[in-house]
Protein backbone atom coordinates (compact mmCIF):
# COMPACT_ATOMS: atom_id res chain seq x y z
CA UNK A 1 38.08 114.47 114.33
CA UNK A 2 40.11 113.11 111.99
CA UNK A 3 38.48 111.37 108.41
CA UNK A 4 38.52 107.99 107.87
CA UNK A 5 40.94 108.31 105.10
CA UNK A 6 43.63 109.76 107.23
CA UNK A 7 43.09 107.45 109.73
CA UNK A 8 43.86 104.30 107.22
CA UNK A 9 46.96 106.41 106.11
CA UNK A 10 48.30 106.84 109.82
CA UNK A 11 47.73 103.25 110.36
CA UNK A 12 49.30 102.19 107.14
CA UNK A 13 51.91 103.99 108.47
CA UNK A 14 52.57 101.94 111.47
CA UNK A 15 51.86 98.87 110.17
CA UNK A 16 54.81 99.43 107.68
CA UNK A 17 56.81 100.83 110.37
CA UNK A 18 56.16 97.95 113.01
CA UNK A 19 56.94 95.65 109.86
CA UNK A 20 60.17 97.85 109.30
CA UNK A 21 61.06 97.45 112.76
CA UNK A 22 61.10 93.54 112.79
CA UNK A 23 62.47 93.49 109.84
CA UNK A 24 65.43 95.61 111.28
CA UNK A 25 65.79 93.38 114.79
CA UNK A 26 68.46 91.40 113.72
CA UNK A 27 70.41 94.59 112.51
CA UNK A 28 70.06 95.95 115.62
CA UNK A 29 71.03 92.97 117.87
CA UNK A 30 74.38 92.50 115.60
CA UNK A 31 75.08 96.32 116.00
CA UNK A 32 74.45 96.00 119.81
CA UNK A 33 76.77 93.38 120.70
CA UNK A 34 79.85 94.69 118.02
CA UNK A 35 79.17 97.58 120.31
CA UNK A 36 79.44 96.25 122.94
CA UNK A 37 82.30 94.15 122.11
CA UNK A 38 84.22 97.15 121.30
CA UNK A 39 83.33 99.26 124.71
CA UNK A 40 84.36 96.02 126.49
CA UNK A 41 87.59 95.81 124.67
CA UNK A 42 88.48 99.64 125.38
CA UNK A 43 87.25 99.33 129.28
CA UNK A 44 89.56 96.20 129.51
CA UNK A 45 92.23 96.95 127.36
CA UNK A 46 93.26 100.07 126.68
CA UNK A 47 95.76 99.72 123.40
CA UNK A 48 94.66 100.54 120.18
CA UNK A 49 95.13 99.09 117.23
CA UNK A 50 94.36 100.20 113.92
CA UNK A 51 91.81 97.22 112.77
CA UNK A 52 89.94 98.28 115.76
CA UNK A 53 89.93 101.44 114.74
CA UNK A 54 88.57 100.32 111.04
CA UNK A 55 85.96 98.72 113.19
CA UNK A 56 84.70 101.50 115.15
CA UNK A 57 84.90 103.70 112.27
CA UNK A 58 82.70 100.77 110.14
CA UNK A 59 80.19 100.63 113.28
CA UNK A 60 79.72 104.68 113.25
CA UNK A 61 78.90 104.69 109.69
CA UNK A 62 76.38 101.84 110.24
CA UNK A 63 74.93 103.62 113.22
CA UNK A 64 74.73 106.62 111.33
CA UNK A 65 72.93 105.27 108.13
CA UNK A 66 70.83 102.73 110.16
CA UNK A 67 67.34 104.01 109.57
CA UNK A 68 67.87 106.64 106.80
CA UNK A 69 69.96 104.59 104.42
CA UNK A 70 69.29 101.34 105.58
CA UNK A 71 70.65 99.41 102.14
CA UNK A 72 73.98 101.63 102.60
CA UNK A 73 73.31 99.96 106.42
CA UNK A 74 73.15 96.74 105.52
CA UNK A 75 75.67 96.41 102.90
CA UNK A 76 78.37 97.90 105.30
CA UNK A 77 77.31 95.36 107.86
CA UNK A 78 77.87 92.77 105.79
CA UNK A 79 81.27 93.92 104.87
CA UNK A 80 82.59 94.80 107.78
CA UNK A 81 81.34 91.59 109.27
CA UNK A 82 83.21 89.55 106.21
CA UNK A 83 86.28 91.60 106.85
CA UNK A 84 86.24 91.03 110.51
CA UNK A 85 85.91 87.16 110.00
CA UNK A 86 89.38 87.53 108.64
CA UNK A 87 90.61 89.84 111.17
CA UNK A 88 91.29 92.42 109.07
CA UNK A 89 88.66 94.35 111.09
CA UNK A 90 88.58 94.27 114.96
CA UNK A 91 85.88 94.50 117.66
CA UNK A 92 87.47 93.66 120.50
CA UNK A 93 91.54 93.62 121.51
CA UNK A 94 90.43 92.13 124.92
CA UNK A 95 89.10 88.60 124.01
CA UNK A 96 88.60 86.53 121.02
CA UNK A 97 87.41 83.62 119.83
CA UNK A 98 89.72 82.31 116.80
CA UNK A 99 89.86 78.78 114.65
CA UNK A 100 93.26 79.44 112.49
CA UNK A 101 93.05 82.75 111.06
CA UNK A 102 89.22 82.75 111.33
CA UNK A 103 86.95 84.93 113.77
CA UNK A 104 84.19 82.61 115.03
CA UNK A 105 82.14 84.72 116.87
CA UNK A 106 82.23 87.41 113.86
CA UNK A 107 81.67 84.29 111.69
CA UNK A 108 78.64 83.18 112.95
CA UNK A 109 77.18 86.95 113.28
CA UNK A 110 77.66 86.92 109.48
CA UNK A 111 76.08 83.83 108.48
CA UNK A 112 73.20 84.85 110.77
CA UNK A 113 72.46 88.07 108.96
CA UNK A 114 73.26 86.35 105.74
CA UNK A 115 70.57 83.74 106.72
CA UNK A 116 67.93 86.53 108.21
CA UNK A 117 68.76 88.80 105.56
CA UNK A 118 69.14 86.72 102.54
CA UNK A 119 65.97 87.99 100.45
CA UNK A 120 67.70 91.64 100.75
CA UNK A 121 70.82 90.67 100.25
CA UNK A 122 70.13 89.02 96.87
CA UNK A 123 67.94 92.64 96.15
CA UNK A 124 70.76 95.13 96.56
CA UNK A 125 73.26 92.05 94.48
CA UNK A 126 70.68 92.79 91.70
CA UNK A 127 70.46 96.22 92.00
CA UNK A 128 73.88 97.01 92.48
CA UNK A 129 75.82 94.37 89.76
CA UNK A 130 72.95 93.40 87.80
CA UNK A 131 74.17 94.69 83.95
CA UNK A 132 71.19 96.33 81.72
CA UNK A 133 69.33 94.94 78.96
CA UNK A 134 71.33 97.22 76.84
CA UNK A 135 74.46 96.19 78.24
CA UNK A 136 73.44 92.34 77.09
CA UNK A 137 71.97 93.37 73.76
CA UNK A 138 75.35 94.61 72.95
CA UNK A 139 76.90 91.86 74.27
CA UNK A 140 75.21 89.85 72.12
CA UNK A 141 75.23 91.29 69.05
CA UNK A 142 79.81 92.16 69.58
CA UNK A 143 79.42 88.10 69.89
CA UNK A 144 77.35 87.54 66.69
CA UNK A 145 79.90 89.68 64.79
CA UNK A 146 82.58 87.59 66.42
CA UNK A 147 81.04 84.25 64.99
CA UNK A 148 80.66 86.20 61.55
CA UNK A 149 83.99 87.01 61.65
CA UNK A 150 85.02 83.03 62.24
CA UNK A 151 82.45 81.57 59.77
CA UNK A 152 82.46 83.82 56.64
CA UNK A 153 84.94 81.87 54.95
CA UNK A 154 83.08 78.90 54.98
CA UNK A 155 80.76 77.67 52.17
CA UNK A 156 77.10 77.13 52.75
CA UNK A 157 77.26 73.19 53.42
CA UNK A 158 79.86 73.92 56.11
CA UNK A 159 77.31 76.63 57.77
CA UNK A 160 74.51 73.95 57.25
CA UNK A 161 76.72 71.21 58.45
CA UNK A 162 77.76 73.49 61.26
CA UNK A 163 74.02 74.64 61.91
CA UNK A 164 72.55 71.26 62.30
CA UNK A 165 75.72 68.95 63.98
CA UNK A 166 77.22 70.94 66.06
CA UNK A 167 76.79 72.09 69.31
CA UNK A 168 76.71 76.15 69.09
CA UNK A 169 75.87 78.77 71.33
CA UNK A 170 72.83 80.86 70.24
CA UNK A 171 74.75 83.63 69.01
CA UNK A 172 76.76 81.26 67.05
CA UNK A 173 73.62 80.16 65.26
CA UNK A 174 72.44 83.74 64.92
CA UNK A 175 75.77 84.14 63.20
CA UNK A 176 75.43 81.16 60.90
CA UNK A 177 71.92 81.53 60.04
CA UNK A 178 72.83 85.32 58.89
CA UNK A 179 75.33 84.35 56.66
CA UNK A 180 73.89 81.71 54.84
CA UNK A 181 70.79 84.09 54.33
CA UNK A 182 73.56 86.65 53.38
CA UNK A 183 74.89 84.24 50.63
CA UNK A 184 71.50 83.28 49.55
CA UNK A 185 70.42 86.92 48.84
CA UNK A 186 73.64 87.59 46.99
């Protein structure tokens, strides 16, 4: 008989699995139907063309890292889905659904999962492009020196004139207010 510490783990577990599982739905609806698009289109039509080629070979590496990698998933989905909106990427050579240049039906998958997925979408844009702190302390401070570089020739009523009527960026001001205490020390 199992303690009643492992059971709360096992049903943890499946809660966070079941959750998991919704979560992943709208994935798997999108994944079915590009699918299916693409057996359709090879039953019906037998040419091949190399965007649908980049679109089977985009749809096997989301079926592959569907529930292991499931950000690697997602993002791929969401590219493949953009690049198929401009038909650079194919799912189907039989029918098609265009407006100009412009894939509707791969359209309005993509603005579906960027709706549904939106929360996760904006988490792996910070995680992937968001810069450091370091990265923006530096910044800063290469833009202080810049300012420093600008306003050293000036005397202290221009800094003080500067400081108090212009319109500065903060590292501007860092800049002015470092000089004047510079010339004040010396």
């Amino acid at each position: 008989m199992p303690s009643a510490g492992t059971l709360a783990v096992i049903l943890t577990e499946r809660t966070e699995n079941k959750i998991l599982m919704k979560k992943l739905k709208i994935e798997k609806i999108i994944i079915f139907i590009l699918w299916l698009s693409v057996i359709l289109s090879l039953y019906l039509n037998y040419k091949f063309d190399i965007f649908l080629i980049f679109g089977i070979i985009g749809l096997s590496i989301i079926t592959l890292t569907y529930k292991k990698y499931h950000e690697i998933s997602l993002a791929t989905l969401i590219l493949i889905l953009f690049f198929s909106t401009f038909n650079l990427i194919k799912f189907s050579l039989a029918f098609g659904l265009n407006f100009g240049f412009i894939s509707i039906p791969n359209f309005i998958l993509l603005i579906i999962l960027a709706y549904k997925r939106r929360n996760q979408i904006l988490d792996l844009y910070e995680k992937w492009f968001a810069e450091n702190v370091e990265e923006i302390e530096s910044g800063k401070i290469r833009k202080i020196e810049y300012f420093k570089k600008q306003f050293k020739n000036l005397s202290d009523t221009e800094l003080n004139r500067k400081l108090s009527e212009e319109k500065l960026t903060d590292e501007a001001k860092n800049a002015v207010i470092e000089l004047l205490n510079f010339k004040n020390a010396t």
